[in-house]
C-alpha atoms as a PDB file:
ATOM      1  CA  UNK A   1     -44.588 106.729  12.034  1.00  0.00           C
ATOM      2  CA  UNK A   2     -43.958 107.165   8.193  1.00  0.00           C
ATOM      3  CA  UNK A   3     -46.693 107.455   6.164  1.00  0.00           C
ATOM      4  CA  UNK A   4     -46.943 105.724   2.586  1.00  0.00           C
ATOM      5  CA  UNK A   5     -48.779 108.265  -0.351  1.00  0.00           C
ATOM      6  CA  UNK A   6     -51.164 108.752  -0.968  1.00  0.00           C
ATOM      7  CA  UNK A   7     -52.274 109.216   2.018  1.00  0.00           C
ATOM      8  CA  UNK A   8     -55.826 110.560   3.355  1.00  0.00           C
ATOM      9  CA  UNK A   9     -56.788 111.978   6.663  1.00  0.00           C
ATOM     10  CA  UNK A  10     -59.925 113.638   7.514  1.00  0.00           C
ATOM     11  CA  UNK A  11     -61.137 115.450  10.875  1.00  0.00           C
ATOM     12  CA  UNK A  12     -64.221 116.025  12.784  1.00  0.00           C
ATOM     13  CA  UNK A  13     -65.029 119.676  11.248  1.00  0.00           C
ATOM     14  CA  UNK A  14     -65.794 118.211   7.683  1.00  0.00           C
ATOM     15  CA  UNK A  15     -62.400 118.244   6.253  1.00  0.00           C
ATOM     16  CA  UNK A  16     -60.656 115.199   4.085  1.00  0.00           C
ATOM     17  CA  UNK A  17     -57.260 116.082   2.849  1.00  0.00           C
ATOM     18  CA  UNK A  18     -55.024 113.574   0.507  1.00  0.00           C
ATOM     19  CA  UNK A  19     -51.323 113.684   0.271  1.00  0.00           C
ATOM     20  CA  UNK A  20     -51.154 112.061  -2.881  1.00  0.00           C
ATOM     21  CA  UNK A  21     -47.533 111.688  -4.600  1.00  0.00           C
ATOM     22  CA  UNK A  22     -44.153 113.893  -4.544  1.00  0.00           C
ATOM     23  CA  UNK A  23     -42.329 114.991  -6.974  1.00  0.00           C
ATOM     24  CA  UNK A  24     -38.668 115.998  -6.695  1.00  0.00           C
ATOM     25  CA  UNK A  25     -37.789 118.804  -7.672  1.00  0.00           C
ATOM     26  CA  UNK A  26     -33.994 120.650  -7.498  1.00  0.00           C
ATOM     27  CA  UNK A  27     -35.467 123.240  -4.724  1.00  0.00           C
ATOM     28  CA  UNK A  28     -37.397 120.713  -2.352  1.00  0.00           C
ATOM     29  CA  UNK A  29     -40.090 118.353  -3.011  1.00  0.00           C
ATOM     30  CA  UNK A  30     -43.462 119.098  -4.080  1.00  0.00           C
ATOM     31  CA  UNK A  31     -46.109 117.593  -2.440  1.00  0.00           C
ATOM     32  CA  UNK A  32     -49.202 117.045  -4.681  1.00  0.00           C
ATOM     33  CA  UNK A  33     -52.719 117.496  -2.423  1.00  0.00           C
ATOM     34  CA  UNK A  34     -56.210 117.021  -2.727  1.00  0.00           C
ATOM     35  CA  UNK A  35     -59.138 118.002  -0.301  1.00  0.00           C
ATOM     36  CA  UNK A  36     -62.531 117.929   0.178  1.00  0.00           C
ATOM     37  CA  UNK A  37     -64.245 120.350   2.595  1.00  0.00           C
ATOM     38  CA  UNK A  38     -67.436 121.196   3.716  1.00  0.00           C
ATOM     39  CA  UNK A  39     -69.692 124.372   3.713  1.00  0.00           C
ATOM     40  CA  UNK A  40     -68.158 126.779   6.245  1.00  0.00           C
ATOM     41  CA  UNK A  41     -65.209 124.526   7.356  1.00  0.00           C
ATOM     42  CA  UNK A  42     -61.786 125.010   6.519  1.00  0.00           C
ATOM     43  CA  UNK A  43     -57.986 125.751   8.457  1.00  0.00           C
ATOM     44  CA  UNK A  44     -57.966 128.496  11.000  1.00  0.00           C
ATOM     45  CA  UNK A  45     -55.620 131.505  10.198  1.00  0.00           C
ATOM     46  CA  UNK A  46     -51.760 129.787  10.101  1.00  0.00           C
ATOM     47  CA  UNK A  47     -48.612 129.974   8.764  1.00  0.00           C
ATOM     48  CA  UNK A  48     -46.169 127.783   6.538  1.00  0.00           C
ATOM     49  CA  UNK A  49     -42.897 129.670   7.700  1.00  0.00           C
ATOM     50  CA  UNK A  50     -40.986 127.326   4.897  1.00  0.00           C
ATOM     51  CA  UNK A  51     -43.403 126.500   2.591  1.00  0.00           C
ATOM     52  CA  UNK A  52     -45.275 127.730  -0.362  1.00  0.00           C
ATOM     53  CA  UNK A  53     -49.155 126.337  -0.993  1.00  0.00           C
ATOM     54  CA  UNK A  54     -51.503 126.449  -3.689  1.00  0.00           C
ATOM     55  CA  UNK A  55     -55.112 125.401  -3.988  1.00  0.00           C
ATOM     56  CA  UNK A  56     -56.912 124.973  -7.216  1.00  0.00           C
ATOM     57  CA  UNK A  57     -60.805 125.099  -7.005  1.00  0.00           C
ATOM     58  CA  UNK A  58     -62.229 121.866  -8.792  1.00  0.00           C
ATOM     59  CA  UNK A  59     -66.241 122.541  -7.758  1.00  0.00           C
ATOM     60  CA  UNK A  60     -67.566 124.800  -5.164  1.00  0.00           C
ATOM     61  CA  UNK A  61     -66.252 128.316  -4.067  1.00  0.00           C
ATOM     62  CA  UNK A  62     -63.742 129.279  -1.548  1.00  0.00           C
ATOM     63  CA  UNK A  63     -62.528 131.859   0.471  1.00  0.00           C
ATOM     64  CA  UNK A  64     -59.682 133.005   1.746  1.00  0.00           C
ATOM     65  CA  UNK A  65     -57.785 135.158   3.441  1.00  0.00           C
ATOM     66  CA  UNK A  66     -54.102 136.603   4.338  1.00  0.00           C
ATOM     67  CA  UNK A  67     -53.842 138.249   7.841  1.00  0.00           C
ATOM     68  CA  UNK A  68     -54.641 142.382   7.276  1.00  0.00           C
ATOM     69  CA  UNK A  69     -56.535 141.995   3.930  1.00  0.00           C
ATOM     70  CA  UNK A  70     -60.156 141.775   3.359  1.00  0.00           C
ATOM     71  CA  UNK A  71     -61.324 138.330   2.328  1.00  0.00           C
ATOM     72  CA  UNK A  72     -61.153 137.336  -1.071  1.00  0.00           C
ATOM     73  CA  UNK A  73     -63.139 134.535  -2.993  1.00  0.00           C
ATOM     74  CA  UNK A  74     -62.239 131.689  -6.001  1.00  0.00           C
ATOM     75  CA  UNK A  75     -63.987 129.913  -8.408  1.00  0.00           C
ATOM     76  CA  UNK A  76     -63.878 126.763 -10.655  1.00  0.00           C
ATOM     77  CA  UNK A  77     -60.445 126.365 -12.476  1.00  0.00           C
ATOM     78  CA  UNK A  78     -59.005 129.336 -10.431  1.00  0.00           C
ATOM     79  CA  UNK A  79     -55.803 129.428  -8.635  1.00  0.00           C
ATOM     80  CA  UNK A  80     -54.709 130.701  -5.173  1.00  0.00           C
ATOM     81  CA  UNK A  81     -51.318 130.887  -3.836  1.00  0.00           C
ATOM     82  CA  UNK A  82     -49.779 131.295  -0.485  1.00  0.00           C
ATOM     83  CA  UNK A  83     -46.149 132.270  -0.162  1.00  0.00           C
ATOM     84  CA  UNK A  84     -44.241 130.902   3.135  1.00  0.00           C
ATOM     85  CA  UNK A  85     -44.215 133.430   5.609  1.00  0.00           C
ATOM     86  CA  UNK A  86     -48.336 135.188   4.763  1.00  0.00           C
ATOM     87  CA  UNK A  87     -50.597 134.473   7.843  1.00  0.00           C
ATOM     88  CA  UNK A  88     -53.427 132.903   5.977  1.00  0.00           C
ATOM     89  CA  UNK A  89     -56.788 130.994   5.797  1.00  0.00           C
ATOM     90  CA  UNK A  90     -59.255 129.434   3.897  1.00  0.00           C
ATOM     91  CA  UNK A  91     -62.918 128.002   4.191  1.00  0.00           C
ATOM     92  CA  UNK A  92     -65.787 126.710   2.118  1.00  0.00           C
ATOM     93  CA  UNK A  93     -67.554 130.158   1.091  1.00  0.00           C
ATOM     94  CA  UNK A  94     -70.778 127.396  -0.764  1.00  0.00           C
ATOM     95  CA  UNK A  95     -72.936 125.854   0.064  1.00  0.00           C
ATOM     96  CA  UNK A  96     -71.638 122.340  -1.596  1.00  0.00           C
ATOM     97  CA  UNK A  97     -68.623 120.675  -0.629  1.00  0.00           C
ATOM     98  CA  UNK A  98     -65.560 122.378  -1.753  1.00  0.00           C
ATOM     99  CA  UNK A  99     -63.111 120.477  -3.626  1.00  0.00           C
ATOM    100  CA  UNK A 100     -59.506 121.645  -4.459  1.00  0.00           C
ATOM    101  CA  UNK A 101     -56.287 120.336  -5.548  1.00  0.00           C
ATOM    102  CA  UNK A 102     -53.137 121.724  -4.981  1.00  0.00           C
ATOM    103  CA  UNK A 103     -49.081 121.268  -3.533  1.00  0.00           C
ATOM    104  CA  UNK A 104     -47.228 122.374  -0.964  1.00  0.00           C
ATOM    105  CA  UNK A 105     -43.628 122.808  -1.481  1.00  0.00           C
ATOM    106  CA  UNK A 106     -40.960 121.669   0.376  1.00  0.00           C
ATOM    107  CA  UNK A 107     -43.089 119.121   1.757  1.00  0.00           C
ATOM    108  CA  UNK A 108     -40.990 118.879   4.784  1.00  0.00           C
ATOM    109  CA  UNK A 109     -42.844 117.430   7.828  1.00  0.00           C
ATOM    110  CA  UNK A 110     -46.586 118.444   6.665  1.00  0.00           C
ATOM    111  CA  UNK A 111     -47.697 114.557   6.249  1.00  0.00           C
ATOM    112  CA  UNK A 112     -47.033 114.372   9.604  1.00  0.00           C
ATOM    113  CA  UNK A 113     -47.571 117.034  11.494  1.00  0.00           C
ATOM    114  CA  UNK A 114     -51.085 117.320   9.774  1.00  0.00           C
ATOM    115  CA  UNK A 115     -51.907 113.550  10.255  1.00  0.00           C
ATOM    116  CA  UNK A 116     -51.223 114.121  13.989  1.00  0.00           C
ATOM    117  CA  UNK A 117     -53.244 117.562  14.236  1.00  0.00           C
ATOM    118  CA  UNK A 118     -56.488 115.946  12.364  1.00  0.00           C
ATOM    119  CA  UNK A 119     -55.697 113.308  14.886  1.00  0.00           C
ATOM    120  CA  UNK A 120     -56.027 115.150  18.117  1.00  0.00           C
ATOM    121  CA  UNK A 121     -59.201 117.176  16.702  1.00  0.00           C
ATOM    122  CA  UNK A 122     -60.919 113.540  16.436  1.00  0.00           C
ATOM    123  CA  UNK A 123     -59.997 112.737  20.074  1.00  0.00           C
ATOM    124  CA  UNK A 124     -62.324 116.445  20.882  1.00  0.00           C
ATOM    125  CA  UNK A 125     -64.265 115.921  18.277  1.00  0.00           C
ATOM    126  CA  UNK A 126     -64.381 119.745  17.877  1.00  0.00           C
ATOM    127  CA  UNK A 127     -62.037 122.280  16.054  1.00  0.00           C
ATOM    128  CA  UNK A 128     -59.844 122.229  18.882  1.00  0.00           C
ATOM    129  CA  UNK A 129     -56.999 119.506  19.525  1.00  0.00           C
ATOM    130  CA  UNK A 130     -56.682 117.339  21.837  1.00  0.00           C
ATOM    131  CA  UNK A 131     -54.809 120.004  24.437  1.00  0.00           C
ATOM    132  CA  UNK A 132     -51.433 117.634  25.237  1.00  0.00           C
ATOM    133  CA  UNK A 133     -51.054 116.487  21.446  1.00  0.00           C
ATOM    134  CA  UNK A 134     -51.096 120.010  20.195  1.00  0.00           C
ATOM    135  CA  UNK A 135     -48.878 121.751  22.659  1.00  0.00           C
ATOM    136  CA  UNK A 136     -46.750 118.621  21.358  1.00  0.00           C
ATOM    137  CA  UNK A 137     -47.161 119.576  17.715  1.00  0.00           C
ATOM    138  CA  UNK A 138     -46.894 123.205  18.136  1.00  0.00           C
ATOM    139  CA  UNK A 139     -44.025 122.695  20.112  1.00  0.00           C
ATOM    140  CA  UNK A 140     -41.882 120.015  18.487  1.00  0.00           C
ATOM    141  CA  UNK A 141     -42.607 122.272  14.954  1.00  0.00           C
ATOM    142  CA  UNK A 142     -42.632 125.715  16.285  1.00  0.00           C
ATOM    143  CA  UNK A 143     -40.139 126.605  13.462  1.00  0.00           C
ATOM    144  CA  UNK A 144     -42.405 125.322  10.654  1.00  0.00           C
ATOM    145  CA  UNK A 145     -45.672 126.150  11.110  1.00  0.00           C
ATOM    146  CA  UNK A 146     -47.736 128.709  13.401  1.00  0.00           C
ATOM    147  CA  UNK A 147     -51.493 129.284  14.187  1.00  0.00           C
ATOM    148  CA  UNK A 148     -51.570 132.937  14.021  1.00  0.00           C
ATOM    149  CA  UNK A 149     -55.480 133.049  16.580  1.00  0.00           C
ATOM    150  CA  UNK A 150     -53.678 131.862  19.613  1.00  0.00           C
ATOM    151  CA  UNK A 151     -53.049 134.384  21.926  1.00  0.00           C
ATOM    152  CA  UNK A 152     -49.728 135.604  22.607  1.00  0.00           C
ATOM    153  CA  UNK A 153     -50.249 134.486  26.756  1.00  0.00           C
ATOM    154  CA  UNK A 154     -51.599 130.893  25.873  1.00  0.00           C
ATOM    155  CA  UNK A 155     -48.693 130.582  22.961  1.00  0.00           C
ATOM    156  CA  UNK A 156     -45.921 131.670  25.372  1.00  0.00           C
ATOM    157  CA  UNK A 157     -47.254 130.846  28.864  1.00  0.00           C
ATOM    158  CA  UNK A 158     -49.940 127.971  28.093  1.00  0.00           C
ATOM    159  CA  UNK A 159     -48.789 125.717  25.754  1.00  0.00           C
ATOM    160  CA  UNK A 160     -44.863 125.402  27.185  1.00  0.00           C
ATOM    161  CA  UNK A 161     -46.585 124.636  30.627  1.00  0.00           C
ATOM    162  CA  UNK A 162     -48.902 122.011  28.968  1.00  0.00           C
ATOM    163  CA  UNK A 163     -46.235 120.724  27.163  1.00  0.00           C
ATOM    164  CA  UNK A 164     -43.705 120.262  30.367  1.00  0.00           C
ATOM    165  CA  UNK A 165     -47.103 118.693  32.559  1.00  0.00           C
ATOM    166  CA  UNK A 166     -48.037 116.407  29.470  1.00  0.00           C
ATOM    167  CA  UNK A 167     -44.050 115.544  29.285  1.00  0.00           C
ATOM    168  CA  UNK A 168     -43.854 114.199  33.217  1.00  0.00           C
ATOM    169  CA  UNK A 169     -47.216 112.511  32.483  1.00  0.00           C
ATOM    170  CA  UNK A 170     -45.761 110.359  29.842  1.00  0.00           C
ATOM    171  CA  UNK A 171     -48.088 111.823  27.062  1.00  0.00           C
ATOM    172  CA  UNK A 172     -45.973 111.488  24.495  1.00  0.00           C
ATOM    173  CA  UNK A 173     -45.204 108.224  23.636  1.00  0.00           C
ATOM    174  CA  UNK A 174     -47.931 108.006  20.596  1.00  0.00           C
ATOM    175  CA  UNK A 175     -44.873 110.356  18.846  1.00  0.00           C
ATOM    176  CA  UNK A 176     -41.904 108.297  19.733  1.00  0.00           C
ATOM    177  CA  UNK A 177     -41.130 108.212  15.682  1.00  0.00           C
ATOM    178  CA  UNK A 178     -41.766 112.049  15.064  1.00  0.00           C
ATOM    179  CA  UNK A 179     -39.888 113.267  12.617  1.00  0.00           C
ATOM    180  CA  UNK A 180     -37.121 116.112  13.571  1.00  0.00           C
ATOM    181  CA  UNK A 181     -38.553 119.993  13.182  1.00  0.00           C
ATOM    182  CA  UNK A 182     -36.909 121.506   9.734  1.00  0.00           C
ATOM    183  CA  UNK A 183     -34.751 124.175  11.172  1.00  0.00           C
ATOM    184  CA  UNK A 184     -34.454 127.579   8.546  1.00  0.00           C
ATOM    185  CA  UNK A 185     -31.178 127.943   6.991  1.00  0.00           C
ATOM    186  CA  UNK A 186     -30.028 129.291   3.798  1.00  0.00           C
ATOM    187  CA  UNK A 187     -31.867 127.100   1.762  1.00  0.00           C
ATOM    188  CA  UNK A 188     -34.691 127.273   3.949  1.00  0.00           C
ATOM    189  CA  UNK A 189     -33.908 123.909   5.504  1.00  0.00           C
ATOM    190  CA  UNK A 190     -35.246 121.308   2.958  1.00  0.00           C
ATOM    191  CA  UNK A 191     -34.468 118.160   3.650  1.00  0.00           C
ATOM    192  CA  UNK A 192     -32.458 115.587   1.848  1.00  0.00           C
ATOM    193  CA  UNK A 193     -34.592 112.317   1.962  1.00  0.00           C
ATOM    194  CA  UNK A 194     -38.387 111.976   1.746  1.00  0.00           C
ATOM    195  CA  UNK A 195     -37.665 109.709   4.863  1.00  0.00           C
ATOM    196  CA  UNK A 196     -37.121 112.287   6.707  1.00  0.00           C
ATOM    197  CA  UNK A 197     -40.450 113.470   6.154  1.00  0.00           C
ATOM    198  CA  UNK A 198     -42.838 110.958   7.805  1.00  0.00           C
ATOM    199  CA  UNK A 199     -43.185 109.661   4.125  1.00  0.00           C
ATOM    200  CA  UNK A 200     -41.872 106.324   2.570  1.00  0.00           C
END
């Protein structure tokens, strides 16, 4: 499935996220975002392995946090970064609802692969994904992104198993147009053509 921008998802925990334009730039493209979240809700810890995020607070106050450091908190008209590679997370530290914008850069498969994961948390209607469609997601884009609070038995022993049952069931077929994972390479694997992306 490709996606046309902008774009807006939102999940069961409280969390609406646009993807609203791209702009090309010689390094990759930057994806321009825009999300609204609410008190207390936000992304577990994860990692972007290949990209770089930002989040500008536009009303409310958040909080984040990179794996090993004490949390830290932002304000109206402040700026947090995230470089690819930091474990990280963020939530709504107010009690309003938190609104940011922001870009993620290269936007690589992100449209996608977080249209499908809000996707599966509506089918639980809880934090936690549907359990087929994210040992899918987590599978498929292993090289791209990572949730850093699964344990090391359910990321190595779990999730391959569920994957290979959820396979011979026929799960799958809801991704038949799933874009390919962005493998790492020199240029940290950005890709040529927003269709490659899940984005027209």
């Amino acid at each position: 499935m490709k996606y046309q921008l902008p774009h807006t998802i939102q999940n069961s925990k409280g969390e609406t996220l646009t993807f609203k334009s791209l702009v090309p730039e010689p390094d990759g493209d930057k994806l321009l975002v825009e999300n609204f979240v609410a008190p207390k809700s936000g992304p577990p810890m994860h990692t972007h392995y290949l990209q770089d995020e930002a989040l500008t607070v536009v009303k409310g106050r958040i909080g984040y946090q990179v794996q090993g450091e004490e949390p830290k908190y932002a304000g109206p008209g402040e700026t947090v970064i995230f470089r690819r590679g930091t474990p990280h997370r963020f939530w709504n530290d107010g009690t309003e609802v938190l609104h940011c914008t922001g870009w993620v850069k290269p936007a690589n498969t992100l449209v996608y692969f977080l249209s499908a994961i809000y996707a599966a948390q509506n089918k639980t209607k809880s934090a936690r994904p549907e359990k087929f469609d994210s040992a899918y997601l987590l599978t498929r884009y292993a090289s791209e992104y990572g949730m850093n609070e699964i344990p090391p038995f359910v990321r190595k022993v779990i999730i391959p198993v569920t994957y290979g049952i959820g396979k011979l069931l026929g799960k799958y077929k809801h991704f038949k147009d799933a874009p390919p994972p962005i493998k790492p390479n020199k240029s940290n694997g950005f890709p040529s053509s927003p269709n490659q992306l899940g984005i027209h």
